[in-house]
PDB file of N, CA and C in Angstrom:
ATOM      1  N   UNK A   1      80.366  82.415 245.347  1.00  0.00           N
ATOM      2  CA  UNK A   1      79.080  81.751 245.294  1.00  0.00           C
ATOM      3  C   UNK A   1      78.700  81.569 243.827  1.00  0.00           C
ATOM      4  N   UNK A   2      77.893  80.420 243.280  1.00  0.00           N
ATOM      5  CA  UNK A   2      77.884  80.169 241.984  1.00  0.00           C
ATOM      6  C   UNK A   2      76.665  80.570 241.789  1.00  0.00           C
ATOM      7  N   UNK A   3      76.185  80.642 240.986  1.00  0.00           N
ATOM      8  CA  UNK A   3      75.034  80.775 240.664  1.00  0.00           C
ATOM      9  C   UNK A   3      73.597  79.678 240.778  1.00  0.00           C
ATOM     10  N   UNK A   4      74.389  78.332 240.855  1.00  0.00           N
ATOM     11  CA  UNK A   4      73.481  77.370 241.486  1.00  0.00           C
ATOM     12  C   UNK A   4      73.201  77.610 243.022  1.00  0.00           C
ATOM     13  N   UNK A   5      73.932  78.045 243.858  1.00  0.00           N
ATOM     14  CA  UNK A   5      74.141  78.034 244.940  1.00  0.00           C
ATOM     15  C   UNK A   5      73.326  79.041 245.612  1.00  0.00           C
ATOM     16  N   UNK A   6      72.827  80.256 244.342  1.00  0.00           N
ATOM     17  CA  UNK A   6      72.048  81.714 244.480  1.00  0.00           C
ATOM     18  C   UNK A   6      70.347  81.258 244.512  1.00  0.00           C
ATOM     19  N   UNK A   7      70.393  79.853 243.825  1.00  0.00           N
ATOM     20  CA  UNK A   7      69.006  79.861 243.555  1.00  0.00           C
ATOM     21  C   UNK A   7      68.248  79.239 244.707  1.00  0.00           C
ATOM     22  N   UNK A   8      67.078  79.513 245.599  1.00  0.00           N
ATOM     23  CA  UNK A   8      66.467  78.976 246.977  1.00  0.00           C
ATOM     24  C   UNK A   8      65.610  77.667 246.641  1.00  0.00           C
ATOM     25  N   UNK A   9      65.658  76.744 247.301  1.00  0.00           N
ATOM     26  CA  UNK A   9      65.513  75.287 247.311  1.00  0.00           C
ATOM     27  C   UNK A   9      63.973  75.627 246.846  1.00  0.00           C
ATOM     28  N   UNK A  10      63.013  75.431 245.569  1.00  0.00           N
ATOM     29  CA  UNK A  10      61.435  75.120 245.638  1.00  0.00           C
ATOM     30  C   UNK A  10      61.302  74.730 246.746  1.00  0.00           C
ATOM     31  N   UNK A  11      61.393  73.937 246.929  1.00  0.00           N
ATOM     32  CA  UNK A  11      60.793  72.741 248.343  1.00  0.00           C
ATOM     33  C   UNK A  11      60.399  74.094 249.402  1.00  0.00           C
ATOM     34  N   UNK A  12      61.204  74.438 249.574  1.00  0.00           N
ATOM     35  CA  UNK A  12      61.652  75.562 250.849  1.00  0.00           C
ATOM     36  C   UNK A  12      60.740  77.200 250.978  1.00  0.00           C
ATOM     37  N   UNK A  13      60.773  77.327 249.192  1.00  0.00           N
ATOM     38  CA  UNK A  13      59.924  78.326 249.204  1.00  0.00           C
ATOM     39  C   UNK A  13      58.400  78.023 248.970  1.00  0.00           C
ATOM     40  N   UNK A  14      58.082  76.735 248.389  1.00  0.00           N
ATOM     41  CA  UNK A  14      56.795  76.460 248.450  1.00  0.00           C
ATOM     42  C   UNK A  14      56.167  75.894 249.863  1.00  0.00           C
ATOM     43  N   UNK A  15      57.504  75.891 250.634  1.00  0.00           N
ATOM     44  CA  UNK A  15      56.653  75.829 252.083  1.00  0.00           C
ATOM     45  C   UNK A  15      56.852  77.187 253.356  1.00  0.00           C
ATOM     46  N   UNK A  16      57.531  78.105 252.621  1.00  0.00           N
ATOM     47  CA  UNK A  16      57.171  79.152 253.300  1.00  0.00           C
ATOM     48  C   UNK A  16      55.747  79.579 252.600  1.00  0.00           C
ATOM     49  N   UNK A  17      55.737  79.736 251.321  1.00  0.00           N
ATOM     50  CA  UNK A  17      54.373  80.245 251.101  1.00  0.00           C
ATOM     51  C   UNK A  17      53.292  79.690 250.874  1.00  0.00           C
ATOM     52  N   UNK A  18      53.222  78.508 251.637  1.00  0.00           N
ATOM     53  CA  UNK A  18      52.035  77.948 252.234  1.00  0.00           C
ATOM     54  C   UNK A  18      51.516  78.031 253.813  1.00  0.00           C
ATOM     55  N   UNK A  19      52.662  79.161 254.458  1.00  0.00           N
ATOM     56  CA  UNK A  19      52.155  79.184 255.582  1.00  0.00           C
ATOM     57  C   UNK A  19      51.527  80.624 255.995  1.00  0.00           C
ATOM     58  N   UNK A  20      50.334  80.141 256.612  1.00  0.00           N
ATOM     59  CA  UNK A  20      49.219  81.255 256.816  1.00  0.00           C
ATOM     60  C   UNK A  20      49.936  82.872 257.136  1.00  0.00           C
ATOM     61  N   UNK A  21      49.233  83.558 256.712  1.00  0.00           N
ATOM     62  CA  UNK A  21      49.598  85.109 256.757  1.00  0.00           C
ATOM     63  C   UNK A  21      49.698  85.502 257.790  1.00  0.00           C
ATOM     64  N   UNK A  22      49.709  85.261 259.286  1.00  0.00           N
ATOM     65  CA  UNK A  22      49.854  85.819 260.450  1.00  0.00           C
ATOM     66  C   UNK A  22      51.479  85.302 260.895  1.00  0.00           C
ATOM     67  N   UNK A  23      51.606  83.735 260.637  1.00  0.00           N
ATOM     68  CA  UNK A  23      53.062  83.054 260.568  1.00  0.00           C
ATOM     69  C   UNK A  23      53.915  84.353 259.518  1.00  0.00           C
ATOM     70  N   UNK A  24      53.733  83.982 258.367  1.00  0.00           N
ATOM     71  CA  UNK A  24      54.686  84.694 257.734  1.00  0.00           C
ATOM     72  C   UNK A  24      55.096  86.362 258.311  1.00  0.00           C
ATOM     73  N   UNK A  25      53.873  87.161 258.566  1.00  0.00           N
ATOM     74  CA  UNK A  25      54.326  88.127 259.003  1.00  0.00           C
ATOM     75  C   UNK A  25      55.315  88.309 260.198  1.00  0.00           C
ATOM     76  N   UNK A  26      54.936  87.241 260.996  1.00  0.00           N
ATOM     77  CA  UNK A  26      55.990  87.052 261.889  1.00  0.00           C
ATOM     78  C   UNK A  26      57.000  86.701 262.250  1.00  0.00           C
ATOM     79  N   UNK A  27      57.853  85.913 261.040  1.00  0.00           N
ATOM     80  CA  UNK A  27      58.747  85.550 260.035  1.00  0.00           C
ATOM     81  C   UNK A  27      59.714  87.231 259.943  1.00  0.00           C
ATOM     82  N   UNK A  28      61.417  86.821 260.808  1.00  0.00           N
ATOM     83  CA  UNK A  28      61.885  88.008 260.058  1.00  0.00           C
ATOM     84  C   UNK A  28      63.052  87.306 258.952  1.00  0.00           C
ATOM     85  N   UNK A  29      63.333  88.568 258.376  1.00  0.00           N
ATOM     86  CA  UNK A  29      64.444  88.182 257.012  1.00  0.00           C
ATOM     87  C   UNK A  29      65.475  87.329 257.535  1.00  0.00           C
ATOM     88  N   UNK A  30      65.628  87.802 258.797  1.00  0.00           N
ATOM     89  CA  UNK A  30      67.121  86.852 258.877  1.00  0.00           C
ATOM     90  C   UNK A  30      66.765  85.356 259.117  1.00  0.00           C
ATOM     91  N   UNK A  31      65.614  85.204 259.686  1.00  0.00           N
ATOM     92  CA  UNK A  31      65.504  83.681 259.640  1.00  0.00           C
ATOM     93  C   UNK A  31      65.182  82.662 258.530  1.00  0.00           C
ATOM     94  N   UNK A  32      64.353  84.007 257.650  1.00  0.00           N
ATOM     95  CA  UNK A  32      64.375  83.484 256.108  1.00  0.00           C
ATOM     96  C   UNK A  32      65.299  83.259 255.672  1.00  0.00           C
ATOM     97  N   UNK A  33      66.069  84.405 255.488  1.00  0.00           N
ATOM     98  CA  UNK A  33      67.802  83.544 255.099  1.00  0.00           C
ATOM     99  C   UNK A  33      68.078  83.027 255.246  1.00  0.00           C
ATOM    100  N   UNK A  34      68.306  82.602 256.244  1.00  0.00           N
ATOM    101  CA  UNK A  34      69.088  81.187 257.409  1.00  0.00           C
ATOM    102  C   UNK A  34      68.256  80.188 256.956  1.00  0.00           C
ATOM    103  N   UNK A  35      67.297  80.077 256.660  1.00  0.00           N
ATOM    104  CA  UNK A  35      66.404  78.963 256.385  1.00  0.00           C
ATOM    105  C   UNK A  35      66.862  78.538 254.656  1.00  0.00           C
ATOM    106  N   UNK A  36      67.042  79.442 253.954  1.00  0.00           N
ATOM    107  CA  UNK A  36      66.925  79.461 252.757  1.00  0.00           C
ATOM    108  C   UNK A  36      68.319  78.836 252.209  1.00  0.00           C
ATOM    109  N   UNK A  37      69.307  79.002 253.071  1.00  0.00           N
ATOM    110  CA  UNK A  37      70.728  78.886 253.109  1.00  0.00           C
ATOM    111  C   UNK A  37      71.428  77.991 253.865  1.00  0.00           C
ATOM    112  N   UNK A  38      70.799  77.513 254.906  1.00  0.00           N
ATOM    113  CA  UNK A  38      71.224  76.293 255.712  1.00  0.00           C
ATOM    114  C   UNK A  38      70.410  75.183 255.551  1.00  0.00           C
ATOM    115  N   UNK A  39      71.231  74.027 256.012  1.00  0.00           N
ATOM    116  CA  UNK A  39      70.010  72.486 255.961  1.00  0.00           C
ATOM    117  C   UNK A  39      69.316  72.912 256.853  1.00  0.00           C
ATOM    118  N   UNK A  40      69.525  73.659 258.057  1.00  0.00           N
ATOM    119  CA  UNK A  40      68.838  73.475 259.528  1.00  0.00           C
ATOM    120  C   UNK A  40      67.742  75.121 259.233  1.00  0.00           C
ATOM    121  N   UNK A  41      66.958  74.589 260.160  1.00  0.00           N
ATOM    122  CA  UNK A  41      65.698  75.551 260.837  1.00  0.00           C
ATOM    123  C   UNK A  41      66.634  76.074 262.270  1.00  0.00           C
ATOM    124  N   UNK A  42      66.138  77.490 262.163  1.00  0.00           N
ATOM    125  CA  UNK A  42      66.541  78.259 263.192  1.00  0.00           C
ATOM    126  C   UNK A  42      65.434  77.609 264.440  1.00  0.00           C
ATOM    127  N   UNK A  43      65.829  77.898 265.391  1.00  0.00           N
ATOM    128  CA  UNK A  43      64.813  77.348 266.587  1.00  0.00           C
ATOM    129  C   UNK A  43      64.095  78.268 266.758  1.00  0.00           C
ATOM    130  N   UNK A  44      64.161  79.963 266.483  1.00  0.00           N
ATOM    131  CA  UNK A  44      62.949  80.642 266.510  1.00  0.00           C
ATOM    132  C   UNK A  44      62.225  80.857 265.214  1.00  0.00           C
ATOM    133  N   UNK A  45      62.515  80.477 264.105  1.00  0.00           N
ATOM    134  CA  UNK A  45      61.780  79.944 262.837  1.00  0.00           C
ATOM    135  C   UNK A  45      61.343  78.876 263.274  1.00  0.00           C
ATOM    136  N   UNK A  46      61.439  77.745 264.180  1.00  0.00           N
ATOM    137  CA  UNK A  46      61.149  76.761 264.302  1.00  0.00           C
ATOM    138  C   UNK A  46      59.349  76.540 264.924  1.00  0.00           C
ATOM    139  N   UNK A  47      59.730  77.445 266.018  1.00  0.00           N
ATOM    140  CA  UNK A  47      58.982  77.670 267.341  1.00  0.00           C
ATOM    141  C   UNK A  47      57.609  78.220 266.136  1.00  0.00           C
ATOM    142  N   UNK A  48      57.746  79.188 265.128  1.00  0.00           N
ATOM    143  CA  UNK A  48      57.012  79.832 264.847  1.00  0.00           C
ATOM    144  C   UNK A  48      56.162  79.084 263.540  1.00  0.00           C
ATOM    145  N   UNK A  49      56.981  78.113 263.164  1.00  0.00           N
ATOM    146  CA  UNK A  49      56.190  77.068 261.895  1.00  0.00           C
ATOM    147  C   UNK A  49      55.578  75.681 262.367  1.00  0.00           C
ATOM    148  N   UNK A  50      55.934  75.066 263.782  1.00  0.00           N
ATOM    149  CA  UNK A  50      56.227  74.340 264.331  1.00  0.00           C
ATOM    150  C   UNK A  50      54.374  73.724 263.741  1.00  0.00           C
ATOM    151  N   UNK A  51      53.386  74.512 264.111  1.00  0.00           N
ATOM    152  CA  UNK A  51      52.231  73.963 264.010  1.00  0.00           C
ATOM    153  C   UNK A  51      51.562  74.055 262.950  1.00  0.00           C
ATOM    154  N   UNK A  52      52.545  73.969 261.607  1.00  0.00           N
ATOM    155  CA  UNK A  52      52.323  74.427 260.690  1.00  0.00           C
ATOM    156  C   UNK A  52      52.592  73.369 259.513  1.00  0.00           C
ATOM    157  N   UNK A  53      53.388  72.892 260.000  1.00  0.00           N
ATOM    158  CA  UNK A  53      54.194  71.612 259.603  1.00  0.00           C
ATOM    159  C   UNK A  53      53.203  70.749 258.829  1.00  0.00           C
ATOM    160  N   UNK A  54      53.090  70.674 257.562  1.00  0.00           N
ATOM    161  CA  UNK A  54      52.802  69.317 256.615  1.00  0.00           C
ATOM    162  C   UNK A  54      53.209  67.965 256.378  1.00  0.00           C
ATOM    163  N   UNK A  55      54.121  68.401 256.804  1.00  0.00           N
ATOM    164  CA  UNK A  55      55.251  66.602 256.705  1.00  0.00           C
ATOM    165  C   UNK A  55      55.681  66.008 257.149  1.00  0.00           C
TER     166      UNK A  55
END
């Protein structure tokens, strides 16, 4: 893994931490990862940002 490859998309983290504090807590690591690391949204990350969505 390169070191470009280490760094998490802005885009990605400025829209996890725009989502309200009850979402995030309910947010676990592994879907953060998966989110942070894949093009795709997990479907239970999905389910849980779904109404959250800006864009």
């Amino acid at each position: 893994m390169t070191e470009e490859d280490s760094k998490p998309d802005p885009e990605r983290v400025a829209f996890l931490r725009a989502l309200p504090l009850e979402v995030k807590q309910a947010i676990t690591r592994e879907e953060v990862d998966f989110f942070m690391s894949s093009g795709e949204i997990p479907e239970s990350l999905y389910k849980k940002i779904k109404d959250h969505q800006s864009r």
